[in-house]
C-alpha atoms as a PDB file:
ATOM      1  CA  UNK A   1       0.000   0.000   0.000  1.00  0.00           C
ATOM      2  CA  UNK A   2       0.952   3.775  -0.376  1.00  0.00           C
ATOM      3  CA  UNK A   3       1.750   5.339   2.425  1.00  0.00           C
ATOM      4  CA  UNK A   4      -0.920   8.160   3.148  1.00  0.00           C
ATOM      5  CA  UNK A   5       1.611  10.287   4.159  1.00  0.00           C
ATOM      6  CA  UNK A   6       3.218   9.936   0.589  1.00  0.00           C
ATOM      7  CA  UNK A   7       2.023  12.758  -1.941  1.00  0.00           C
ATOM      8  CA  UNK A   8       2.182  12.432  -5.187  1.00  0.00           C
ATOM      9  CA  UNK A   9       2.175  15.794  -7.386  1.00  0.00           C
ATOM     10  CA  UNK A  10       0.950  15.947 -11.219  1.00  0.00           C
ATOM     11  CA  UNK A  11       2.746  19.199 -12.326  1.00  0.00           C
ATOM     12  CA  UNK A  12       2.667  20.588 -15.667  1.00  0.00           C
ATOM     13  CA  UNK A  13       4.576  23.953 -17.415  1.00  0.00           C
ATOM     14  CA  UNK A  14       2.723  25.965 -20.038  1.00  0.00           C
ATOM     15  CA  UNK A  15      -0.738  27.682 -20.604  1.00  0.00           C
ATOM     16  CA  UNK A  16      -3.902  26.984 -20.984  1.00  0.00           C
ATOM     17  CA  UNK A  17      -5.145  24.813 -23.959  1.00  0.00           C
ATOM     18  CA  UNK A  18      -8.460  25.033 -25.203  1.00  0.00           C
ATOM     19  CA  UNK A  19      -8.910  21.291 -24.436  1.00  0.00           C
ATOM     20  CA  UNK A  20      -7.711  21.699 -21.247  1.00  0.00           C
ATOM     21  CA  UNK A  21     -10.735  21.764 -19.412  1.00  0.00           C
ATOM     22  CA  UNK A  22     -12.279  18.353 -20.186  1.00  0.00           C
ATOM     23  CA  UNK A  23      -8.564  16.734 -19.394  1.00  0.00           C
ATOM     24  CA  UNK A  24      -8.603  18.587 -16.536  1.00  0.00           C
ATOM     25  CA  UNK A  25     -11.880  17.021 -14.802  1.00  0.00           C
ATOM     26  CA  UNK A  26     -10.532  13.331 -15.712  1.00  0.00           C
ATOM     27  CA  UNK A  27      -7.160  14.141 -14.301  1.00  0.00           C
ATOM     28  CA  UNK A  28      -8.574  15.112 -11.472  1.00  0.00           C
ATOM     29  CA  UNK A  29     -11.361  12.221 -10.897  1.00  0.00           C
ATOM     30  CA  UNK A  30      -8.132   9.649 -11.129  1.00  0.00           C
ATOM     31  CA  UNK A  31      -6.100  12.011  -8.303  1.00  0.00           C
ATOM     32  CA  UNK A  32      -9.117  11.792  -6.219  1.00  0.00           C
ATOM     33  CA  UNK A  33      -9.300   7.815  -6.906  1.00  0.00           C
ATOM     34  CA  UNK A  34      -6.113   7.908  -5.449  1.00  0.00           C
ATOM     35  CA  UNK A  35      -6.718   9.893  -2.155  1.00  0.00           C
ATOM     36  CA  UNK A  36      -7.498   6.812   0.151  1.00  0.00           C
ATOM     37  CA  UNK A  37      -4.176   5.598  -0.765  1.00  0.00           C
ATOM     38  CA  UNK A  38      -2.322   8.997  -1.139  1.00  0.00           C
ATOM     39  CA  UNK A  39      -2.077  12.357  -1.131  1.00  0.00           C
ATOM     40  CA  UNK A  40      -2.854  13.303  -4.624  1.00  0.00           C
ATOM     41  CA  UNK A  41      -2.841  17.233  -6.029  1.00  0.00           C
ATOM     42  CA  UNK A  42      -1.762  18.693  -9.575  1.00  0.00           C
ATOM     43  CA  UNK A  43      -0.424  21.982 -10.078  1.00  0.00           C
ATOM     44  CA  UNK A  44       0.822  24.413 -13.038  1.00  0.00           C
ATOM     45  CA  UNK A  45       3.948  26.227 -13.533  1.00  0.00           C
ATOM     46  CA  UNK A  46       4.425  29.018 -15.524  1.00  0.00           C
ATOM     47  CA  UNK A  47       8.252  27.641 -16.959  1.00  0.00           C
ATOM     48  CA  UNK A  48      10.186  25.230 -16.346  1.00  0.00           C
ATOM     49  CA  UNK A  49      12.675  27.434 -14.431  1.00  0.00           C
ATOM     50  CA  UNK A  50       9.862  28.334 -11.859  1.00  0.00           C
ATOM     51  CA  UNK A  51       8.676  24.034 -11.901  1.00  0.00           C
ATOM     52  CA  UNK A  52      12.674  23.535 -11.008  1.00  0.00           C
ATOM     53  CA  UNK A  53      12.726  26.130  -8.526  1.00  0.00           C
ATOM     54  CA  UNK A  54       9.771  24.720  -6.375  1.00  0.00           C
ATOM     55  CA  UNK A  55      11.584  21.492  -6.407  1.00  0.00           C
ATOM     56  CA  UNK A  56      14.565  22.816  -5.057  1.00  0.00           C
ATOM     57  CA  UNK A  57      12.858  24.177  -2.389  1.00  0.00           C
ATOM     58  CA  UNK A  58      10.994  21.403  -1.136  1.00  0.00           C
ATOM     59  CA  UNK A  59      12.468  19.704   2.219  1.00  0.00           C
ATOM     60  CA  UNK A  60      12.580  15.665   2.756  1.00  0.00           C
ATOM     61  CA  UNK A  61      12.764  12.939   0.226  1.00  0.00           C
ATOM     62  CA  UNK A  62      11.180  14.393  -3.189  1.00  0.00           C
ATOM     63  CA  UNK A  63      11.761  12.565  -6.294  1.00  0.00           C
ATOM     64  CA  UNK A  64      10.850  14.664  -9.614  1.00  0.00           C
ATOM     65  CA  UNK A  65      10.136  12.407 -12.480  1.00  0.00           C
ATOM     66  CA  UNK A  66       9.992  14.577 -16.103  1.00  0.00           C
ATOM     67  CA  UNK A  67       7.772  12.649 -18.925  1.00  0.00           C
ATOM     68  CA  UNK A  68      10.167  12.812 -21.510  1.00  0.00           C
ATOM     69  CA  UNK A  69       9.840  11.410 -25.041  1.00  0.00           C
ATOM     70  CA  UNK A  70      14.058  10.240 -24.508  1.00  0.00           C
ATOM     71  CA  UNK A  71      12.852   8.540 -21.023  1.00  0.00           C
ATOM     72  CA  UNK A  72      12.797   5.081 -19.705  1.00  0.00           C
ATOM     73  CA  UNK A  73       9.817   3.424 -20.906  1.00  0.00           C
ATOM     74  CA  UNK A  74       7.931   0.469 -18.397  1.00  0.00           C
ATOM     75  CA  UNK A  75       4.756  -1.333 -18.463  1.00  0.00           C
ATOM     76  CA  UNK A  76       2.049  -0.475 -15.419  1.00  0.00           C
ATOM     77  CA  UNK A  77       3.142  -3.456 -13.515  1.00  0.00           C
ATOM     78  CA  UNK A  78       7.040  -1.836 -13.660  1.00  0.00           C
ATOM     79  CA  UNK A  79       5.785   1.099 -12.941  1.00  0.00           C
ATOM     80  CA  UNK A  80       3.828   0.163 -10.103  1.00  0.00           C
ATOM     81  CA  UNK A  81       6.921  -2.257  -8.947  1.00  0.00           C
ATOM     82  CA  UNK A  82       9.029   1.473  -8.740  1.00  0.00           C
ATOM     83  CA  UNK A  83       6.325   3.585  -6.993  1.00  0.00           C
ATOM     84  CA  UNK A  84       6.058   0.892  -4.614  1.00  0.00           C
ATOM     85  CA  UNK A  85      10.233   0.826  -4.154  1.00  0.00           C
ATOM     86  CA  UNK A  86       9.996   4.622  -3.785  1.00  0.00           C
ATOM     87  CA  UNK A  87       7.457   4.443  -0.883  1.00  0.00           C
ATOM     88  CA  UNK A  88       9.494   1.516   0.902  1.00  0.00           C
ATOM     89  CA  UNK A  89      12.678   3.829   0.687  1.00  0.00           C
ATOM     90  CA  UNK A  90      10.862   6.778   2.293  1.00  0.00           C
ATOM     91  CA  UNK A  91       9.949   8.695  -0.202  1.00  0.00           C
ATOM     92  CA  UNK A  92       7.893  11.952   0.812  1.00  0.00           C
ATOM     93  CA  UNK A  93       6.872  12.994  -2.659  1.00  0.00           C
ATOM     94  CA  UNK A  94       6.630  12.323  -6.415  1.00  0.00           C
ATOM     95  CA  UNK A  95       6.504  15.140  -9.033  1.00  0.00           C
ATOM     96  CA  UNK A  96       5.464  13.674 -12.093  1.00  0.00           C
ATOM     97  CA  UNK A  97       5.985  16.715 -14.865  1.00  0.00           C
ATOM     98  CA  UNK A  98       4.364  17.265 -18.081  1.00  0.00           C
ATOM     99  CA  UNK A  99       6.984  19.806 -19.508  1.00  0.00           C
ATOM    100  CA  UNK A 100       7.352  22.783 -21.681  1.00  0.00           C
ATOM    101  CA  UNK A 101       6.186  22.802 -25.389  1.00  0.00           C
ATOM    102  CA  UNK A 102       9.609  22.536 -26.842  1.00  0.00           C
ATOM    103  CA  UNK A 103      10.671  19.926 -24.326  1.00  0.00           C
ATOM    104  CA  UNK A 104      12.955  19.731 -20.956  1.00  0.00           C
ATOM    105  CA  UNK A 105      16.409  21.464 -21.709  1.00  0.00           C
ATOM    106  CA  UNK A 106      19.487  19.093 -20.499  1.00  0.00           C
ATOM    107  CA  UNK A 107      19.292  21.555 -17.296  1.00  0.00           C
ATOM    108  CA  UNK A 108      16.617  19.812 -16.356  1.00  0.00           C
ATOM    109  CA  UNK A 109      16.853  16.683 -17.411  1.00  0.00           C
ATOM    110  CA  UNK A 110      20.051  16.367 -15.093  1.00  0.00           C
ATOM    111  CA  UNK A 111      18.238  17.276 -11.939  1.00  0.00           C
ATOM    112  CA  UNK A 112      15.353  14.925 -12.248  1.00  0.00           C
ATOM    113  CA  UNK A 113      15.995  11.184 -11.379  1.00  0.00           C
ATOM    114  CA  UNK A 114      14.260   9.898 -13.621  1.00  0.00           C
ATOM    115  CA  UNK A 115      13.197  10.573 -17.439  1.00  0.00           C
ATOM    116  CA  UNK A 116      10.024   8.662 -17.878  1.00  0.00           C
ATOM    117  CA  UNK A 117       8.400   7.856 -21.676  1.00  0.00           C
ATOM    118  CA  UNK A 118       4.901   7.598 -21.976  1.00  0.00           C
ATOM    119  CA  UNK A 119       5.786   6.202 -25.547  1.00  0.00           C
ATOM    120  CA  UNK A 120       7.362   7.538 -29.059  1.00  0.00           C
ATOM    121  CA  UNK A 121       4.047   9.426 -30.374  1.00  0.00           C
ATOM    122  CA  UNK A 122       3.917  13.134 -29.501  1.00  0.00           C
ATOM    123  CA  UNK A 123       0.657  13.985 -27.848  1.00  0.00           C
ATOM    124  CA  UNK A 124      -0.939  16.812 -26.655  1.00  0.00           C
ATOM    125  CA  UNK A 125       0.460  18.028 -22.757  1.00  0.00           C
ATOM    126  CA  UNK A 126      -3.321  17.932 -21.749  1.00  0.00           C
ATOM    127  CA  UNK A 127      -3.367  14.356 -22.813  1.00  0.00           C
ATOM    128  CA  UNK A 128      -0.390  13.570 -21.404  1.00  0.00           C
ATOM    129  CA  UNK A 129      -1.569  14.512 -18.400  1.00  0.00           C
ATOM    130  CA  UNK A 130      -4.744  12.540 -18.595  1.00  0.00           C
ATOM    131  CA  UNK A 131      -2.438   9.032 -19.556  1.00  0.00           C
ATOM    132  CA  UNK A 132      -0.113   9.821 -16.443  1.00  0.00           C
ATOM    133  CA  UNK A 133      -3.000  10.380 -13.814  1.00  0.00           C
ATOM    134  CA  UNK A 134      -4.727   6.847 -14.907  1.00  0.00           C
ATOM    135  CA  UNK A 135      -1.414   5.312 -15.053  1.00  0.00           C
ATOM    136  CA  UNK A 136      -0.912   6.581 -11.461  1.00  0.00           C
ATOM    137  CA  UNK A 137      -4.027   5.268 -10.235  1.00  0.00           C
ATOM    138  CA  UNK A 138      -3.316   2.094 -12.059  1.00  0.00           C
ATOM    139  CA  UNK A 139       0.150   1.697 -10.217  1.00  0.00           C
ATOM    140  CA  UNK A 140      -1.805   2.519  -6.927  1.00  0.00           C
ATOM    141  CA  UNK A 141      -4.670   0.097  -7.587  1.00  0.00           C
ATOM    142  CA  UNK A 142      -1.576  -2.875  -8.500  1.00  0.00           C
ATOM    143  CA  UNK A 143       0.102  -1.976  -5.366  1.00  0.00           C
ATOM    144  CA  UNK A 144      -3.109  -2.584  -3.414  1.00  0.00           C
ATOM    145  CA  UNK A 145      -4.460  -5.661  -5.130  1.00  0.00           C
ATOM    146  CA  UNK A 146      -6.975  -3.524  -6.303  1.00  0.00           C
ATOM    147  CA  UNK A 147      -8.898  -5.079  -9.649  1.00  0.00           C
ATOM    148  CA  UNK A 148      -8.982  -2.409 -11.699  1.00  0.00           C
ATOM    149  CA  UNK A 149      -5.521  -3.858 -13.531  1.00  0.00           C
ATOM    150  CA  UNK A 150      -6.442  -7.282 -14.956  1.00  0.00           C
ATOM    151  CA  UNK A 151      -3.226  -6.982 -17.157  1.00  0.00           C
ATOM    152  CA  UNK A 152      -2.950  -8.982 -20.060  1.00  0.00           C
ATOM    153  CA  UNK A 153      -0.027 -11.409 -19.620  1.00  0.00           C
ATOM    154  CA  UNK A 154       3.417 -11.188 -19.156  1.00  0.00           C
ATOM    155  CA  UNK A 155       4.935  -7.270 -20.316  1.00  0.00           C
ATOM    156  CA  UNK A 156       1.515  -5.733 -20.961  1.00  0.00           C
ATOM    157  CA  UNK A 157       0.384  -2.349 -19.667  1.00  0.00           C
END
C-alpha cells in the first residue's frame, strides 16, 4: 500500500489549452481515486525554471520524475513495482511533470531522477496529463491488489 503520508504531485509547465478543461476534470477524478491511498494534487507552472525552482525548495525525500519522449519506458506493472520501491525507501513525494512545449532542456533533465516515456508518439500536454493520472491510479490500484488492472499477460500495460 501507499503510504498516506506519501504525496504524489501531477505538475505541468505551459498555458492553458483550449482542451484543457475536459482533461482537466478526468485528471482530477483519477487524483481523487487515489486519495485513500495517497495524497494526490496537480499543479501548473508558468516555466520550467519556476517548476525547477519549487523542487529545489521542497524539504525531505522528493523525487521529480519529467515525462520525456528520450525517457525510460515500463509497463504499469514496472511502474507500479518502482512507486512501490519509492514508498518503501521513504519517499515523501513524487513530481510527475508534463513539460514545456519545446521539451525539458538538459538543465533539467540532469536534476530529475528519472526521465520517464509515456511512448514515441507526440501527444498533446493535456493528454499527457490525462495518460499519467490513470497510469498513477493504475500503479496505486496494482500496489493494493486492487482489480482495476487485470493486465494482459506477461509485459503488458
Amino acid at each position: 500500500m501507499l503510504d498516506a503520508m506519501m504525496k504524489i504531485m501531477l505538475a505541468h509547465v505551459g498555458g492553458r489549452t483550449r482542451a484543457k478543461e475536459g482533461f482537466d476534470a478526468a485528471v482530477e477524478e483519477y487524483l481523487e481515486r487515489c486519495s485513500g491511498f495517497a495524497r494526490c494534487a496537480t499543479e501548473g507552472f508558468r516555466s520550467e525554471t519556476a517548476l525547477l525552482e519549487r523542487w529545489a525548495k521542497q524539504k525531505g525525500r522528493t523525487v521529480l520524475v519529467l515525462l520525456d519522449s528520450r525517457g525510460r519506458q515500463m509497463t504499469s506493472e514496472a511502474f507500479a513495482e518502482w512507486m512501490g520501491s519509492r514508498r518503501d525507501e521513504g519517499v515523501q513525494e513524487i513530481v510527475f511533470a508534463v513539460g514545456p512545449a519545446d521539451g525539458w532542456t538538459d538543465t533539467g533533465r540532469a536534476r530529475a531522477q528519472l526521465g520517464l516515456s509515456l511512448g514515441q508518439m507526440t501527444m498533446a500536454h493535456g493528454l499527457a496529463r490525462l495518460v499519467m493520472a490513470e497510469q498513477i491510479y493504475r500503479a496505486v490500484t496494482i500496489l493494493m491488489g486492487h482489480p482495476y488492472h487485470r493486465g494482459h499477460g506477461k509485459g503488458s500495460s
